[in-house]
N, C-alpha and C. Protein backbone atom coordinates (compact mmCIF):
# COMPACT_ATOMS: atom_id res chain seq x y z
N UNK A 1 28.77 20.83 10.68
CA UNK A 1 27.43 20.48 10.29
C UNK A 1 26.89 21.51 9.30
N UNK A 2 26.45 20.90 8.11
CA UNK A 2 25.81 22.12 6.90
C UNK A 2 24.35 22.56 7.68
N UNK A 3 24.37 23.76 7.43
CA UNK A 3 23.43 24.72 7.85
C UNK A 3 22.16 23.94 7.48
N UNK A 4 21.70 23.44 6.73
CA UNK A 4 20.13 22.84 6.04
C UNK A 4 20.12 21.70 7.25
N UNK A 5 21.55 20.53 7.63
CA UNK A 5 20.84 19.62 8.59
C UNK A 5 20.59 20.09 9.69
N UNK A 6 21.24 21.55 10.00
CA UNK A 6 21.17 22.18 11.31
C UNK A 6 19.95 22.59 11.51
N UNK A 7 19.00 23.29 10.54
CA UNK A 7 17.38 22.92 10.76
C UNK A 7 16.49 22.01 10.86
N UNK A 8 16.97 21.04 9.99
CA UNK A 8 16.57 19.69 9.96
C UNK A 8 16.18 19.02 11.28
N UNK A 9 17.75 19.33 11.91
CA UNK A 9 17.44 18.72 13.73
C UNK A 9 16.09 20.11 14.52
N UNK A 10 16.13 21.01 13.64
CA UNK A 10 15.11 21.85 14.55
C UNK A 10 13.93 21.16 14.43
N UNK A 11 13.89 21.10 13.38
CA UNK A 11 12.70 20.40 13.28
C UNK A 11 12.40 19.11 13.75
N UNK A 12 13.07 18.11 13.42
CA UNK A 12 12.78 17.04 14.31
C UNK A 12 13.21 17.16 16.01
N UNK A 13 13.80 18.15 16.65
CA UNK A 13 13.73 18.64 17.51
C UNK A 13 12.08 18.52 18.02
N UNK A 14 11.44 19.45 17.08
CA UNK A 14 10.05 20.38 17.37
C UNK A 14 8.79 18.95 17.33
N UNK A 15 9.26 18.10 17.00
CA UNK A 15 8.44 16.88 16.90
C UNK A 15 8.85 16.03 17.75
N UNK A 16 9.57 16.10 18.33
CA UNK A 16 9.92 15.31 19.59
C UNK A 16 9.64 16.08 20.61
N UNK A 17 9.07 16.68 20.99
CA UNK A 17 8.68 18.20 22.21
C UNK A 17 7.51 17.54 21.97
N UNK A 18 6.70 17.80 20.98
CA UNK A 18 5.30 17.45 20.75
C UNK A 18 4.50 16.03 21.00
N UNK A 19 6.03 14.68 20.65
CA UNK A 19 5.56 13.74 20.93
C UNK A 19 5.30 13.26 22.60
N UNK A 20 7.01 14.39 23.61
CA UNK A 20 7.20 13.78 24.66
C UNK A 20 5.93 14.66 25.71
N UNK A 21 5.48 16.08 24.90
CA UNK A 21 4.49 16.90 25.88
C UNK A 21 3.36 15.36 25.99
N UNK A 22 2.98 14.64 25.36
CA UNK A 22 1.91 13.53 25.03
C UNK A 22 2.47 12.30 26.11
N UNK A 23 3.85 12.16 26.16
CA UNK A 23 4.00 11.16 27.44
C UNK A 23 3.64 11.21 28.62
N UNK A 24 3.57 10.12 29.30
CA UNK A 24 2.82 10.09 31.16
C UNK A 24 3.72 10.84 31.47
N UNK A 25 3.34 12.01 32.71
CA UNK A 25 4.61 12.83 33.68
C UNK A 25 4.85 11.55 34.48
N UNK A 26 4.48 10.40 34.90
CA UNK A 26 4.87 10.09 35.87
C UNK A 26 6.04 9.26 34.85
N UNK A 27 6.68 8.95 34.08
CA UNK A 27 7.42 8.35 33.26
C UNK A 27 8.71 9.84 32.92
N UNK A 28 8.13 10.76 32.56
CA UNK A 28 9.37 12.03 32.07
C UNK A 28 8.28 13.71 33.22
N UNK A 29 8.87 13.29 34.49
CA UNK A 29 8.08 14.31 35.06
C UNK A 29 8.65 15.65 34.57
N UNK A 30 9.57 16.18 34.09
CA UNK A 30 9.41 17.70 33.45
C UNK A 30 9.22 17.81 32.24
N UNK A 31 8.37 18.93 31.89
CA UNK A 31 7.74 19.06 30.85
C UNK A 31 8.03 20.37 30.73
N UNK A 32 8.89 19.74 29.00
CA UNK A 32 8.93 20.76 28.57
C UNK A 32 8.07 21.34 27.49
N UNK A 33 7.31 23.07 27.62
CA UNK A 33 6.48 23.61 27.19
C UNK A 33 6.47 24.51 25.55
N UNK A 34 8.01 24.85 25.52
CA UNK A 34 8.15 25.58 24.42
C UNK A 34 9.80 25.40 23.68
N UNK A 35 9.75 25.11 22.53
CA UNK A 35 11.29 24.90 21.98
C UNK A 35 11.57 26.45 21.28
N UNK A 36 12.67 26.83 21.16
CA UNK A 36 13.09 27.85 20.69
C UNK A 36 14.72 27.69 20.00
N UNK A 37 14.79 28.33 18.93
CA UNK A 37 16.42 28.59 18.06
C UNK A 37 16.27 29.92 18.72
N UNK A 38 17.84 30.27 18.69
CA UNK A 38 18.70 31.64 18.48
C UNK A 38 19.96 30.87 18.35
N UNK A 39 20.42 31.87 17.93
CA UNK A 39 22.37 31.99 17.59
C UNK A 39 22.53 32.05 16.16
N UNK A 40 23.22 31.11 15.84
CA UNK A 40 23.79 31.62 14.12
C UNK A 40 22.97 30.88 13.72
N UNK A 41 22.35 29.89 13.87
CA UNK A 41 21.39 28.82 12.37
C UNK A 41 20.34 29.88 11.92
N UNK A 42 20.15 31.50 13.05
CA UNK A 42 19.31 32.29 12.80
C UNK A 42 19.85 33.92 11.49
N UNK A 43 20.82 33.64 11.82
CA UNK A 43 22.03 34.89 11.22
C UNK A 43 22.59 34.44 9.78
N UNK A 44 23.07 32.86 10.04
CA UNK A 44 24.05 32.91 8.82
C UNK A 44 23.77 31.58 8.20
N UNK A 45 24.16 30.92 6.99
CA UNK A 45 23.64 29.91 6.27
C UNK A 45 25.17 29.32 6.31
N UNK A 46 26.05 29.82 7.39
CA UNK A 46 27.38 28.87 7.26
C UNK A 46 27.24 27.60 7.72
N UNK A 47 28.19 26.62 7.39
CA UNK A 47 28.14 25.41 8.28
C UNK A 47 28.31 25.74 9.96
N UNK A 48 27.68 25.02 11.15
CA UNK A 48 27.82 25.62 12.25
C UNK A 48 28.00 23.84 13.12
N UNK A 49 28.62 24.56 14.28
CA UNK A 49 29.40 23.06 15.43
C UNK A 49 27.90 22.65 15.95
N UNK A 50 27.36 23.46 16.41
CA UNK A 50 26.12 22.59 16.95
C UNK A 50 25.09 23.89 16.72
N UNK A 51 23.63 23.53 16.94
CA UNK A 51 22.67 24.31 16.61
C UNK A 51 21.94 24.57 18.42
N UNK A 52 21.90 25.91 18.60
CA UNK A 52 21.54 25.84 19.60
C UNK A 52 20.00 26.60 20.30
N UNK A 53 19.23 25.74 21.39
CA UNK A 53 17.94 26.64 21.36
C UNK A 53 17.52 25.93 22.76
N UNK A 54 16.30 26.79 23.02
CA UNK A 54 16.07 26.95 24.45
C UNK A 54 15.20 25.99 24.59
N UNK A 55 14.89 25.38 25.57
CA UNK A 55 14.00 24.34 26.09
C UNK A 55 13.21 25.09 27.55
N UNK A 56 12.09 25.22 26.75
CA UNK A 56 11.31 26.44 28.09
C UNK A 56 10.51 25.42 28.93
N UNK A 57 10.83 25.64 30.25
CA UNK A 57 9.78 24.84 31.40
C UNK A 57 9.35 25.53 32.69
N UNK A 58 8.57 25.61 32.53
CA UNK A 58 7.13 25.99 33.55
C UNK A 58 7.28 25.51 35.44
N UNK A 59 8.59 26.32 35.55
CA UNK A 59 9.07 25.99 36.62
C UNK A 59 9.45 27.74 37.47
N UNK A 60 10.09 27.79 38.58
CA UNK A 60 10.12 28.84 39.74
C UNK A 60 11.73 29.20 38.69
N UNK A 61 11.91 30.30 38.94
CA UNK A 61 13.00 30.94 37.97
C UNK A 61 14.49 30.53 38.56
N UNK A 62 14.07 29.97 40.12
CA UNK A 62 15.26 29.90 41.01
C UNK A 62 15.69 28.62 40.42
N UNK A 63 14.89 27.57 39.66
CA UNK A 63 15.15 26.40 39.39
C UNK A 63 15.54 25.97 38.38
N UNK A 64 15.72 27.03 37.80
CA UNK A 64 16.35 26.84 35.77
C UNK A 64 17.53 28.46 36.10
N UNK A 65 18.33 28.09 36.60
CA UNK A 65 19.31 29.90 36.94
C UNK A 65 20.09 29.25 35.82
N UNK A 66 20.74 30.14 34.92
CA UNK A 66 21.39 30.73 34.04
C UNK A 66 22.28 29.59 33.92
N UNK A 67 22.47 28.62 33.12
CA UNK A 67 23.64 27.26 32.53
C UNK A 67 23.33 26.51 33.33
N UNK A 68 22.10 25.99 33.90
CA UNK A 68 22.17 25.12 35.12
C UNK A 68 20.62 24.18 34.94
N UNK A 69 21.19 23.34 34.34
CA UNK A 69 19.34 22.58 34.04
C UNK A 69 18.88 22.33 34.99
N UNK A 70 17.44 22.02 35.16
CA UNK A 70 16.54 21.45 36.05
C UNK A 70 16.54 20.12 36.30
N UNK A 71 15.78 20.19 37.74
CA UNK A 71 16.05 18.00 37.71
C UNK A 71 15.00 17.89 37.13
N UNK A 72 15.49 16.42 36.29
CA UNK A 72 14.86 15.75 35.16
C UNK A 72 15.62 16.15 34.34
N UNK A 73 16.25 17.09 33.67
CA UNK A 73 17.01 17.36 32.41
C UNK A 73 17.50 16.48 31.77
N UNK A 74 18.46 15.72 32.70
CA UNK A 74 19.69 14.86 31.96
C UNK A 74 18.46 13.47 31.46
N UNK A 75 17.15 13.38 32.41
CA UNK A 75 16.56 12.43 32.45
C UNK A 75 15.58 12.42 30.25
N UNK A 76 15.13 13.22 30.51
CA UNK A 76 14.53 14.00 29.28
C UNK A 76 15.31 14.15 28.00
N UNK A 77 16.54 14.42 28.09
CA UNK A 77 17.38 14.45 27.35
C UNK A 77 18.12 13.24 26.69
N UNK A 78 18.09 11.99 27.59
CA UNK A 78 18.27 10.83 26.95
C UNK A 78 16.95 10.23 26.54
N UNK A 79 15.66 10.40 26.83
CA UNK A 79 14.83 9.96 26.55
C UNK A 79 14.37 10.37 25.12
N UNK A 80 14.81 11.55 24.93
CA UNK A 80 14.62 12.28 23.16
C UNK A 80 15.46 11.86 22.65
N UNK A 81 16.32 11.50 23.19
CA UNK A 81 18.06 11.28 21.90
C UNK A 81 18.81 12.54 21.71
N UNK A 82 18.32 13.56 22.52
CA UNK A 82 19.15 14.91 22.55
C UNK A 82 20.91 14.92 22.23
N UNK A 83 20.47 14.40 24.09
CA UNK A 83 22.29 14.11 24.20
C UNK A 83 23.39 13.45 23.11
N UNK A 84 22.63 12.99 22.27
CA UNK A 84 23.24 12.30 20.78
C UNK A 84 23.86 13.19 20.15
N UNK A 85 22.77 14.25 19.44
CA UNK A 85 22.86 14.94 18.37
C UNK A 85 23.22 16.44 18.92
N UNK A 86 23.70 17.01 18.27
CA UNK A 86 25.00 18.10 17.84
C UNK A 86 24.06 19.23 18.23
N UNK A 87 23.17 19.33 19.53
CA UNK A 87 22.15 20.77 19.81
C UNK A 87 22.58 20.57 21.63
N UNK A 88 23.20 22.54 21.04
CA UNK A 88 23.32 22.93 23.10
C UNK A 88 22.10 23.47 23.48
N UNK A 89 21.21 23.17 24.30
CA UNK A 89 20.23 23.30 24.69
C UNK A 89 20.53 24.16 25.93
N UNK A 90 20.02 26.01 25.97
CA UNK A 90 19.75 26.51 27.21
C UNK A 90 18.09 25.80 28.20
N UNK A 91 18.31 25.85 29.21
CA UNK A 91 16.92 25.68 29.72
C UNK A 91 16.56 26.90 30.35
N UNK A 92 15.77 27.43 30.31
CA UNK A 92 14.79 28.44 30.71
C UNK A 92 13.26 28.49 31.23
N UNK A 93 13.36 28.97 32.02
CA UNK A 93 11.70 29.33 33.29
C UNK A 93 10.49 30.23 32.40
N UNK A 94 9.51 29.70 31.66
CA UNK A 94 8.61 30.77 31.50
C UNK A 94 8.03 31.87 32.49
N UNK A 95 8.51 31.81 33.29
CA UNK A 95 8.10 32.87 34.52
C UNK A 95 8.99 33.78 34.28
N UNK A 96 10.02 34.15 33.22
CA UNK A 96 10.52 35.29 33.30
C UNK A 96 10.91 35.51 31.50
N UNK A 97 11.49 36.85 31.23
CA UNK A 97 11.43 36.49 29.58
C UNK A 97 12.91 35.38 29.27
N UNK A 98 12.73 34.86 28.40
CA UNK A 98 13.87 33.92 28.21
C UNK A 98 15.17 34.48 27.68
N UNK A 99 15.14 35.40 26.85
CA UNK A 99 15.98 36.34 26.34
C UNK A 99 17.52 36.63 27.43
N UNK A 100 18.57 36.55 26.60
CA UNK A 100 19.23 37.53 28.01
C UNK A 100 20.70 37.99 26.51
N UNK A 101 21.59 37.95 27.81
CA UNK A 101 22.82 38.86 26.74
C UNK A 101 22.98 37.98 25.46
N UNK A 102 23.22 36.03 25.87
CA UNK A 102 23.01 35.51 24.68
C UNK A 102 22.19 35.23 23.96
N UNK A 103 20.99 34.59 24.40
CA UNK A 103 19.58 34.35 23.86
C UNK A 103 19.15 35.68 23.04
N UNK A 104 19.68 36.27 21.70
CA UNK A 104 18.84 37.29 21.50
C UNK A 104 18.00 37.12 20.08
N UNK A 105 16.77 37.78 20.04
CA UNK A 105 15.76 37.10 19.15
C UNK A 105 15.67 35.90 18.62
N UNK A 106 15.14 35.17 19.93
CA UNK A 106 14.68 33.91 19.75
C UNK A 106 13.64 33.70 18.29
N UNK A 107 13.71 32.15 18.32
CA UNK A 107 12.55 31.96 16.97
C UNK A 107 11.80 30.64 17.99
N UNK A 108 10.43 30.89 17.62
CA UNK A 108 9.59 29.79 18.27
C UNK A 108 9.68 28.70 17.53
N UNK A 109 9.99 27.48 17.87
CA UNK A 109 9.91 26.24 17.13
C UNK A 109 8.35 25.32 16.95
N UNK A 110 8.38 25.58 18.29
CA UNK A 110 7.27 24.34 18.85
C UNK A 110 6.86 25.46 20.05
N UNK A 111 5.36 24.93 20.87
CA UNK A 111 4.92 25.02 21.46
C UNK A 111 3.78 24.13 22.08
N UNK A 112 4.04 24.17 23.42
CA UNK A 112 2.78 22.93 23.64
C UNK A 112 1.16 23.65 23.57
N UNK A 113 1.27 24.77 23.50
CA UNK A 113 -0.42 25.53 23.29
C UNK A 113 -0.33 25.15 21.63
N UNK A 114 -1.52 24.68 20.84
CA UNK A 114 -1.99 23.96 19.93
C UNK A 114 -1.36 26.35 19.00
N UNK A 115 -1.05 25.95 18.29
CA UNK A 115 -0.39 27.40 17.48
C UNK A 115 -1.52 27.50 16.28
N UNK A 116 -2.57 28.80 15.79
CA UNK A 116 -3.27 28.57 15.13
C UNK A 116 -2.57 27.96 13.96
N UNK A 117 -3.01 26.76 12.92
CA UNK A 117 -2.89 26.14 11.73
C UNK A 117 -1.67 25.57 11.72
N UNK A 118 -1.23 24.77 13.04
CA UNK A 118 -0.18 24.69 13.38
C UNK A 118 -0.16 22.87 13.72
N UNK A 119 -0.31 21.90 13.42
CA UNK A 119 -0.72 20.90 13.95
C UNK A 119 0.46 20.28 14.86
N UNK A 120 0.21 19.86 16.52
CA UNK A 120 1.09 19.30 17.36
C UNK A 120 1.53 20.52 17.65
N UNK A 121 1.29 22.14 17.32
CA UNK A 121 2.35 22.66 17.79
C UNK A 121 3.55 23.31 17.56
N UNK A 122 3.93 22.81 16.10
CA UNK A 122 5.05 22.51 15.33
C UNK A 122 4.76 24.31 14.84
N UNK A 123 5.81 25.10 14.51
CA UNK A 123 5.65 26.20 13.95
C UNK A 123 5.95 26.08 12.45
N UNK A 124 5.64 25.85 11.84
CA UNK A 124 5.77 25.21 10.68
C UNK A 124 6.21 26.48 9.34
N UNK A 125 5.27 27.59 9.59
CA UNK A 125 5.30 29.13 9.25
C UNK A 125 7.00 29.51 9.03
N UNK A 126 7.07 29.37 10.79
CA UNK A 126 8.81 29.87 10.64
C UNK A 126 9.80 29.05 10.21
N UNK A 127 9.52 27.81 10.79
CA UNK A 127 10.59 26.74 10.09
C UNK A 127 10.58 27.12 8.51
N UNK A 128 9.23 27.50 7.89
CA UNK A 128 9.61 27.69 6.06
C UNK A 128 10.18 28.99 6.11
N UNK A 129 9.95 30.04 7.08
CA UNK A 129 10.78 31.03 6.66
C UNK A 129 12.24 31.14 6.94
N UNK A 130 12.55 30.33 7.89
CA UNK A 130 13.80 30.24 8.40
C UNK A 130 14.69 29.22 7.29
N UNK A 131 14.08 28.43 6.49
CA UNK A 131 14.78 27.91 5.13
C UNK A 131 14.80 28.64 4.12
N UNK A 132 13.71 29.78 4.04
CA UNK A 132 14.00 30.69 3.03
C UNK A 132 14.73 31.97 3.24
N UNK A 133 15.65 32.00 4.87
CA UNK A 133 16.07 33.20 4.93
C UNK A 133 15.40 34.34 5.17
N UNK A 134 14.16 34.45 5.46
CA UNK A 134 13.41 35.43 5.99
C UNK A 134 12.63 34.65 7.40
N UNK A 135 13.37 34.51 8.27
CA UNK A 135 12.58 34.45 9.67
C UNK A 135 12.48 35.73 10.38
N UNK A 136 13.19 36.71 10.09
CA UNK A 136 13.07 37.97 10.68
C UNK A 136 12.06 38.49 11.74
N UNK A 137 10.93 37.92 10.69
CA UNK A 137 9.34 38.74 11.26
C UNK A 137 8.53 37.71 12.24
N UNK A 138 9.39 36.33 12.53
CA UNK A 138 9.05 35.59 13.37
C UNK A 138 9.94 35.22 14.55
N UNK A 139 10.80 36.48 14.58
CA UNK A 139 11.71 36.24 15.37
C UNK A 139 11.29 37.14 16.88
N UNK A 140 11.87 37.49 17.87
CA UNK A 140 11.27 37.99 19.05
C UNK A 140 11.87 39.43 18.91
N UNK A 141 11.30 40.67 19.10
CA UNK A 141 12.29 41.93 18.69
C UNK A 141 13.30 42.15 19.90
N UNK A 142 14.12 43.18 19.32
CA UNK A 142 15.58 43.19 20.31
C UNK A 142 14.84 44.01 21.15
N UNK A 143 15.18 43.39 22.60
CA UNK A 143 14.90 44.48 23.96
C UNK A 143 15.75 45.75 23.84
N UNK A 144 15.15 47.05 24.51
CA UNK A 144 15.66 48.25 24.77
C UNK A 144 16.90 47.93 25.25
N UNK A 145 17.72 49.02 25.51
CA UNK A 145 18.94 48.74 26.36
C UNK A 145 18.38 48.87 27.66
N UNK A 146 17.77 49.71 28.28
CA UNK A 146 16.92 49.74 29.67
C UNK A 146 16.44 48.02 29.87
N UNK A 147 15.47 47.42 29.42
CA UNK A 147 15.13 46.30 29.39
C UNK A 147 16.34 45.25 29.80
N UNK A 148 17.40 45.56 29.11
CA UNK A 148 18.38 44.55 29.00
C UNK A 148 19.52 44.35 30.45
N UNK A 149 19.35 45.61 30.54
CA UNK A 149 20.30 45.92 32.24
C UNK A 149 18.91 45.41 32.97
N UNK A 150 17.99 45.53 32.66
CA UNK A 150 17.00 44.98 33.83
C UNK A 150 17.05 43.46 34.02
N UNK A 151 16.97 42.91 32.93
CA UNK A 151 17.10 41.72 32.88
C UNK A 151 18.29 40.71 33.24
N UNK A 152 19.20 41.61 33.40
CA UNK A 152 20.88 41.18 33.67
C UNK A 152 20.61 41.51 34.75
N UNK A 153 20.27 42.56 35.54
CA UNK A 153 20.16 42.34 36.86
C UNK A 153 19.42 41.51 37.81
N UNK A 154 18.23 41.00 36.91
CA UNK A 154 17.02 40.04 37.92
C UNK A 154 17.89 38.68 37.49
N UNK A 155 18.54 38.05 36.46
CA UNK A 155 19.31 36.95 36.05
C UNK A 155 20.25 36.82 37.18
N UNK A 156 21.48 37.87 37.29
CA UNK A 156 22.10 38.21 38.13
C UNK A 156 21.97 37.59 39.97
N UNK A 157 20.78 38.29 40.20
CA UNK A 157 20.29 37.99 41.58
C UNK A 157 19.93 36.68 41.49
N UNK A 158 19.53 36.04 39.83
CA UNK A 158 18.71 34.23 40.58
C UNK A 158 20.48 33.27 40.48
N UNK A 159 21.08 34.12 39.42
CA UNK A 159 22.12 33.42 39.28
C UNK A 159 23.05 33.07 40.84
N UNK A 160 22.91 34.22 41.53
CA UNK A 160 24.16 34.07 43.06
C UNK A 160 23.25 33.26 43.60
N UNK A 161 21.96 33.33 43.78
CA UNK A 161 21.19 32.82 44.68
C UNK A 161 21.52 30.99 44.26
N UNK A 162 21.48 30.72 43.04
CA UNK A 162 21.81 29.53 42.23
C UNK A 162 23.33 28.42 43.15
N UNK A 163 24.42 29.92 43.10
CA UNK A 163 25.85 29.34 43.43
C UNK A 163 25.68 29.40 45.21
N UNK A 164 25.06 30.22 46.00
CA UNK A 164 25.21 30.02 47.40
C UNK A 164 24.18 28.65 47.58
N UNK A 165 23.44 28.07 47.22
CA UNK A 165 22.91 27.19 47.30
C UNK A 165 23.47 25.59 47.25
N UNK A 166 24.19 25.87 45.66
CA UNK A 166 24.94 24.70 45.48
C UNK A 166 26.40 24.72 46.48
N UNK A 167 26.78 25.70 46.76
CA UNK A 167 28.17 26.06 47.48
C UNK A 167 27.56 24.91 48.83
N UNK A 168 26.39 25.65 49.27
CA UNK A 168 26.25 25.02 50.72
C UNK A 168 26.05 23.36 50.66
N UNK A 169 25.33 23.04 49.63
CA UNK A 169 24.77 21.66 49.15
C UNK A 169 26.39 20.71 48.73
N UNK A 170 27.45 21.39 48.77
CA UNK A 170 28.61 20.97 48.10
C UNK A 170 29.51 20.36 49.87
N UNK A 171 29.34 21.59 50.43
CA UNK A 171 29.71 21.53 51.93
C UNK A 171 29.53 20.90 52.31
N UNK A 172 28.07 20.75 52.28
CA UNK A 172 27.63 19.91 53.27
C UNK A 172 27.83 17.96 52.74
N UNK A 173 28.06 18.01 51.25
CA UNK A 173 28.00 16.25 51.04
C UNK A 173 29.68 16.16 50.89
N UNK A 174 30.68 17.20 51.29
CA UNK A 174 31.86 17.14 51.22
C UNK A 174 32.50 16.35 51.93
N UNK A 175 32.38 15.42 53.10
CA UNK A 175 32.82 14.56 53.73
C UNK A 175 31.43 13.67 54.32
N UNK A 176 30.47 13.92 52.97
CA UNK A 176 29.96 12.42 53.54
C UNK A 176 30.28 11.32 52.60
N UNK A 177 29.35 10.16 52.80
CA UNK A 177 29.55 9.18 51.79
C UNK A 177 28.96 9.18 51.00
N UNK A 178 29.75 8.40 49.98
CA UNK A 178 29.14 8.30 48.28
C UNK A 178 30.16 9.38 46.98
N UNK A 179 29.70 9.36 46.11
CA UNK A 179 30.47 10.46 45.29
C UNK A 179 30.44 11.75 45.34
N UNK A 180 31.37 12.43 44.93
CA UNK A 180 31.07 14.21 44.78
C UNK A 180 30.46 14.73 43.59
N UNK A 181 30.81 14.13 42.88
CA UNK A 181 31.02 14.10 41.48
C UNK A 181 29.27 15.20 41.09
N UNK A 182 28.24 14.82 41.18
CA UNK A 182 27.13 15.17 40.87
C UNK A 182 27.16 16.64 41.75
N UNK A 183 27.39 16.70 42.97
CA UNK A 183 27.35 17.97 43.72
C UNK A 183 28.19 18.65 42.86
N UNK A 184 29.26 18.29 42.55
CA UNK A 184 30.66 19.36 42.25
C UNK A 184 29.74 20.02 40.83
N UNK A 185 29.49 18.75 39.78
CA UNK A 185 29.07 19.29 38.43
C UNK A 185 27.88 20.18 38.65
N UNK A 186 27.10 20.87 39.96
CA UNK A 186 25.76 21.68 39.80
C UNK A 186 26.41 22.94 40.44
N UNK A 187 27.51 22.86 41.20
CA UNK A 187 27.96 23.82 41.45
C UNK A 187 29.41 24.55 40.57
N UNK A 188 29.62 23.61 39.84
CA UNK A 188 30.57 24.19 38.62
C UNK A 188 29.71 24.96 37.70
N UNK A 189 28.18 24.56 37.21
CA UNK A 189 27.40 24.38 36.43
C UNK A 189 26.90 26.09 37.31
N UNK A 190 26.54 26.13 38.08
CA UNK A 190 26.06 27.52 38.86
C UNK A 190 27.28 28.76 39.30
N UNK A 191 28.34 28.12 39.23
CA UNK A 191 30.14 28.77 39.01
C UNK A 191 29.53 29.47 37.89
N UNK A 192 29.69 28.77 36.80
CA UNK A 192 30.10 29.18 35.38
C UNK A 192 28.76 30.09 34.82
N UNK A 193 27.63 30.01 35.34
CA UNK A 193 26.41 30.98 35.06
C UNK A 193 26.49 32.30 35.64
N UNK A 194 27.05 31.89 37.24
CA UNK A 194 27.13 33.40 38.11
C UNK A 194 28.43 33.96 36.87
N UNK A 195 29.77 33.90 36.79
CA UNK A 195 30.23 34.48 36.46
C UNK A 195 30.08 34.62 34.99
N UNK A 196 29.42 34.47 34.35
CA UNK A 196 28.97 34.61 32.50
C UNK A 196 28.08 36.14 32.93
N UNK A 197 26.95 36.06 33.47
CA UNK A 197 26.32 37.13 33.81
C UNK A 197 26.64 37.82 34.43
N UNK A 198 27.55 37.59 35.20
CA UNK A 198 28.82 39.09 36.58
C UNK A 198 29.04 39.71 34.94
N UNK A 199 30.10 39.12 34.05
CA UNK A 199 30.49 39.81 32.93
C UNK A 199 29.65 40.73 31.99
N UNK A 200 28.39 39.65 31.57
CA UNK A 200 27.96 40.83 30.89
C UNK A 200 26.92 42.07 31.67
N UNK A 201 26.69 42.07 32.87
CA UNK A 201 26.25 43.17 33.50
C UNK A 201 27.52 43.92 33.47
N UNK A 202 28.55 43.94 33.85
CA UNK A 202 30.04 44.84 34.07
C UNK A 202 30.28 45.57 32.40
């Protein structure tokens, strides 16, 4: 994907946040509050596989742990046309900073608080600086290294708490009826978070 459509989807990303914050909850009950880029569409003007950014929701930190969406996700995600187009979406808890070993200097896309001169929300500021190669100064600054072991460690603790949960929830529908299939994928999904963050704390 050339780097220019890889903003392109940010942007119409950032307008679809804005249109779905405006839908009934009782139709898309999670709501999501804030869109965010990091990774390379922020670094480099190469062509890139997918464009990737955070989808922030206003939920308990235990309920968005590290690679592991929230319920409603998959629901929300077909309802935008996400799941279509070529964007890995982290989900993240505003109750804690969103940042971690990968997430680093995020760029705000969207927000559901009205952004001064900002209409819907839309960050419009950075999206032009981020086509002109200077998003820099709208980007989030790099945490201390102190900060960063702190943060790997509170991730850390929601992350196990994440996998003993699904472990038990796995157990327990392991010889009942119906499929596994959904248990197995939240506890593969909480597998693969605990041990991403075991690594980069070590």
């Amino acid at each position: 994907m050339k780097w220019s459509r890889a903003v392109h989807h940010l942007e119409e990303l950032a307008h679809v946040c804005a249109d779905m914050a405006g839908r009934p909850a009782t139709i898309f009950p999670l709501r999501v509050t804030a869109l965010w880029a990091f990774g390379e569409v922020l670094t480099s003007q190469d062509d890139l596989d997918c464009v990737q950014v955070v989808l922030a929701v206003d939920l308990p930190i235990e309920n968005v742990a590290w690679l592991c969406p929230p319920a409603g996700a998959e629901h929300w995600s077909r309802g935008t046309g996400l799941s279509r187009k070529p964007v890995a979406a982290m989900w993240r808890s505003t109750r804690a900073p969103l940042w971690n070993h990968r997430i680093r200097r995020p760029l705000l896309i969207w927000d559901e608080r009205s952004i001064s001169d900002e209409p819907g929300g839309v960050a419009n500021h950075a999206l032009s600086a981020l086509r002109d190669g200077d998003a820099g100064t709208f980007r989030l600054p790099e945490p201390a290294p102190g900060e960063m072991a702190f943060r790997l460690e509170a991730e850390l603790a929601v992350s196990l708490r994440a996998l003993e949960s699904s472990t038990a929830a796995y157990e327990h529908s392991r010889f009942s009826p119906g499929g596994l299939e959904p248990v197995a994928d939240v506890l593969w999904r909480a597998s693969a978070g605990y041990l991403e963050v075991l690594r980069a704390v070590r």
